[in-house]
C-alpha atoms as a PDB file:
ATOM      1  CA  UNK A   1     -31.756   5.459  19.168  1.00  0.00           C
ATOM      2  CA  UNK A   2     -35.308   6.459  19.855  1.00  0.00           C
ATOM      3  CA  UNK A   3     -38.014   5.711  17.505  1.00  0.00           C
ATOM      4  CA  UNK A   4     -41.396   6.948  16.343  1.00  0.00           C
ATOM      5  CA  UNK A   5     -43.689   6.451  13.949  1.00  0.00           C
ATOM      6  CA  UNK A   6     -44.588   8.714  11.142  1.00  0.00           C
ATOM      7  CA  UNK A   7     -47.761  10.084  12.949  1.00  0.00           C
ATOM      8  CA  UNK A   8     -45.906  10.653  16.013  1.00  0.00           C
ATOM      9  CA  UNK A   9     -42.931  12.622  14.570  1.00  0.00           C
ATOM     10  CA  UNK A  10     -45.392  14.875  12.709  1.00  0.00           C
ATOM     11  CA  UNK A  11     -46.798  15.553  16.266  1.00  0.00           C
ATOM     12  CA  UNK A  12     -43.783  17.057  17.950  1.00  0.00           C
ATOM     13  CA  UNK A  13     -41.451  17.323  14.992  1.00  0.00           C
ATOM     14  CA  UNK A  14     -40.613  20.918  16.085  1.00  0.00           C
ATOM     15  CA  UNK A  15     -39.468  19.182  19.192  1.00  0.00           C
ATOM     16  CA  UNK A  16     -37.782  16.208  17.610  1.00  0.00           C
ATOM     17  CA  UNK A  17     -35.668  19.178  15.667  1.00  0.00           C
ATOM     18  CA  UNK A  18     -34.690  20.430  19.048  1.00  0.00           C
ATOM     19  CA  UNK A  19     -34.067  16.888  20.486  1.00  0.00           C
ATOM     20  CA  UNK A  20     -31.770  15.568  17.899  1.00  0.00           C
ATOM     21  CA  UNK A  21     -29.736  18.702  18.146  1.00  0.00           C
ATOM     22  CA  UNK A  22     -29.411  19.221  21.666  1.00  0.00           C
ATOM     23  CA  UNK A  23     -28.763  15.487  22.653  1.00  0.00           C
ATOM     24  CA  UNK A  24     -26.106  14.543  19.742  1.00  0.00           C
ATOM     25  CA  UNK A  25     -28.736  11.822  19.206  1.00  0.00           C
ATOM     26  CA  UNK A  26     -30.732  10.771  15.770  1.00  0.00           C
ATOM     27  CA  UNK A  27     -34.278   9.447  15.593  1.00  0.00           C
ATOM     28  CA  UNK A  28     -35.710   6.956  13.533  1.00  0.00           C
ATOM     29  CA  UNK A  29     -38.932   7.558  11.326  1.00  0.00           C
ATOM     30  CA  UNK A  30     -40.472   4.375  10.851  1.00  0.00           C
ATOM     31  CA  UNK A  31     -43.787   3.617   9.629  1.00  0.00           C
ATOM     32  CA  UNK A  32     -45.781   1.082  12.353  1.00  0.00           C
ATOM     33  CA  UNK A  33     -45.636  -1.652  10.018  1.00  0.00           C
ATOM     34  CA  UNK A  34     -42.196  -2.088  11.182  1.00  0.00           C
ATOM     35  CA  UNK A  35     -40.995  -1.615   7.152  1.00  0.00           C
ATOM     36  CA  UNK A  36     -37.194  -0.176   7.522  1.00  0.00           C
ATOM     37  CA  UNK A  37     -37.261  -0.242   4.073  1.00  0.00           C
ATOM     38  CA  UNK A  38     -39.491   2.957   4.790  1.00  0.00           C
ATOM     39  CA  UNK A  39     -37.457   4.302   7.830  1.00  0.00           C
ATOM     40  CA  UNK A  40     -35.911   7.618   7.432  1.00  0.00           C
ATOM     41  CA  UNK A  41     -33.495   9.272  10.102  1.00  0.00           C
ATOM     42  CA  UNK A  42     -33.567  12.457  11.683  1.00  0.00           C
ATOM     43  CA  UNK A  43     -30.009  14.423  12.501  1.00  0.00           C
ATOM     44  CA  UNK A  44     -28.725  17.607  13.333  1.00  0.00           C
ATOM     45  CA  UNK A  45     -27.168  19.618  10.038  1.00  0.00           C
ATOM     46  CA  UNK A  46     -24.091  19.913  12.237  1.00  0.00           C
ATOM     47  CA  UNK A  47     -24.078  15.950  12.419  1.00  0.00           C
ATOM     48  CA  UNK A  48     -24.521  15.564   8.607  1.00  0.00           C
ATOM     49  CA  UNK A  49     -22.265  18.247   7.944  1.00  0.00           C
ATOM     50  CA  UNK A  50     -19.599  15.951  10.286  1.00  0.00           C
ATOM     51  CA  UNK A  51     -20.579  12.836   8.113  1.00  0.00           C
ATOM     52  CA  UNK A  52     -20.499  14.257   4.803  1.00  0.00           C
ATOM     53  CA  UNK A  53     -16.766  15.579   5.611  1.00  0.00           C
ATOM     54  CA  UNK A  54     -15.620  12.194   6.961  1.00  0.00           C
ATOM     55  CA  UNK A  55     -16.787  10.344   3.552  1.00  0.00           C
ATOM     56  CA  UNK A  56     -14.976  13.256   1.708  1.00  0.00           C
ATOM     57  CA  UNK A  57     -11.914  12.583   3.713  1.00  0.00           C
ATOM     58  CA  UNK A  58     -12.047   9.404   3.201  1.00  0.00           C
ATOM     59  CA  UNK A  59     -12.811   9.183  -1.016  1.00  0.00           C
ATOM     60  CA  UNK A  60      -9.241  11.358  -1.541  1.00  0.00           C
ATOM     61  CA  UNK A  61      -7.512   9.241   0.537  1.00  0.00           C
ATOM     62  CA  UNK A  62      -6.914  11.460   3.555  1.00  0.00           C
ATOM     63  CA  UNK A  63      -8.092   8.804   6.213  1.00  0.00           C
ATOM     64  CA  UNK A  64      -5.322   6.155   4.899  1.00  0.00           C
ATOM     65  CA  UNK A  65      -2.651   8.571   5.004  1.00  0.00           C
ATOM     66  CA  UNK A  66      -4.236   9.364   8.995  1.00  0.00           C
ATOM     67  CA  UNK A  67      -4.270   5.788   9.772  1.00  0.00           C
ATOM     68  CA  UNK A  68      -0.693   5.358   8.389  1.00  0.00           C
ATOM     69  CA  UNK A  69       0.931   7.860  10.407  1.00  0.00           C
ATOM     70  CA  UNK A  70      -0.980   5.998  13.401  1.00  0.00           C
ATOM     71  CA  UNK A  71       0.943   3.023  12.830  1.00  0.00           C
ATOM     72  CA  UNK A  72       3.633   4.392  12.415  1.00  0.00           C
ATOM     73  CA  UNK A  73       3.954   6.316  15.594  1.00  0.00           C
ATOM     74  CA  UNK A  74       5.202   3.964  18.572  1.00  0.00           C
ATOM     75  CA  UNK A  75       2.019   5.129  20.466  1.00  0.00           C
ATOM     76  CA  UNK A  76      -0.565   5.187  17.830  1.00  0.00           C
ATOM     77  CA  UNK A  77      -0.376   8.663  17.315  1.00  0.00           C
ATOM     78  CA  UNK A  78       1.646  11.799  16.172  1.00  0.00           C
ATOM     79  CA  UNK A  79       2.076  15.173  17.239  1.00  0.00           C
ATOM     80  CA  UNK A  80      -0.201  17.232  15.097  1.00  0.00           C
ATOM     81  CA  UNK A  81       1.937  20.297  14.538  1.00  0.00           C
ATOM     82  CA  UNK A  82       4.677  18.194  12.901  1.00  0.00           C
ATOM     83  CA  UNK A  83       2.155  17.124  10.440  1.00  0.00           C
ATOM     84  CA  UNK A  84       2.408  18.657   6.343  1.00  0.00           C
ATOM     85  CA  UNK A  85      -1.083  18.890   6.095  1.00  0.00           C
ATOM     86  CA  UNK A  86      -1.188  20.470   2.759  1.00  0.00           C
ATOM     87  CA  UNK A  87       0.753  17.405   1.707  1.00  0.00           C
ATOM     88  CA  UNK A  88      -1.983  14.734   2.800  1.00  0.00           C
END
């Protein structure tokens, strides 16, 4: 994960906008006093979008019922079309 201080993300931050959404990748914010307690990240909306849906998933129980199946299959996994997904 790349890194830059405040100062230097204000420089390009256009660019930085472009970066973390082309390359999948976030960037850390941190002051140069090395404080994480001050660190911010930088990621695409379609990344946070992705990350806000797999915490919903998960609070209503929808990854435990995903990770059930898995252990139940032979192979780890099931055949998707067999699966009552209003049910989950």
């Amino acid at each position: 994960m790349d890194t830059y201080t405040p100062t230097n993300a204000r420089k390009n931050f256009y660019g930085l906008i472009k970066d973390v959404n082309r390359q999948k990748k976030p960037i850390v914010i941190e002051p140069a006093n090395g404080n994480e307690k001050e660190a911010a990240v930088l990621i695409s909306k379609r990344d946070w979008d992705s990350i806000q849906e797999t915490i919903y998933l998960e609070n209503v129980g929808v990854m435990d019922k995903v990770r059930e199946r898995e252990a139940n299959e032979e192979d780890g996994f099931e055949d998707v079309d067999h699966i009552d997904w209003d049910s989950l």
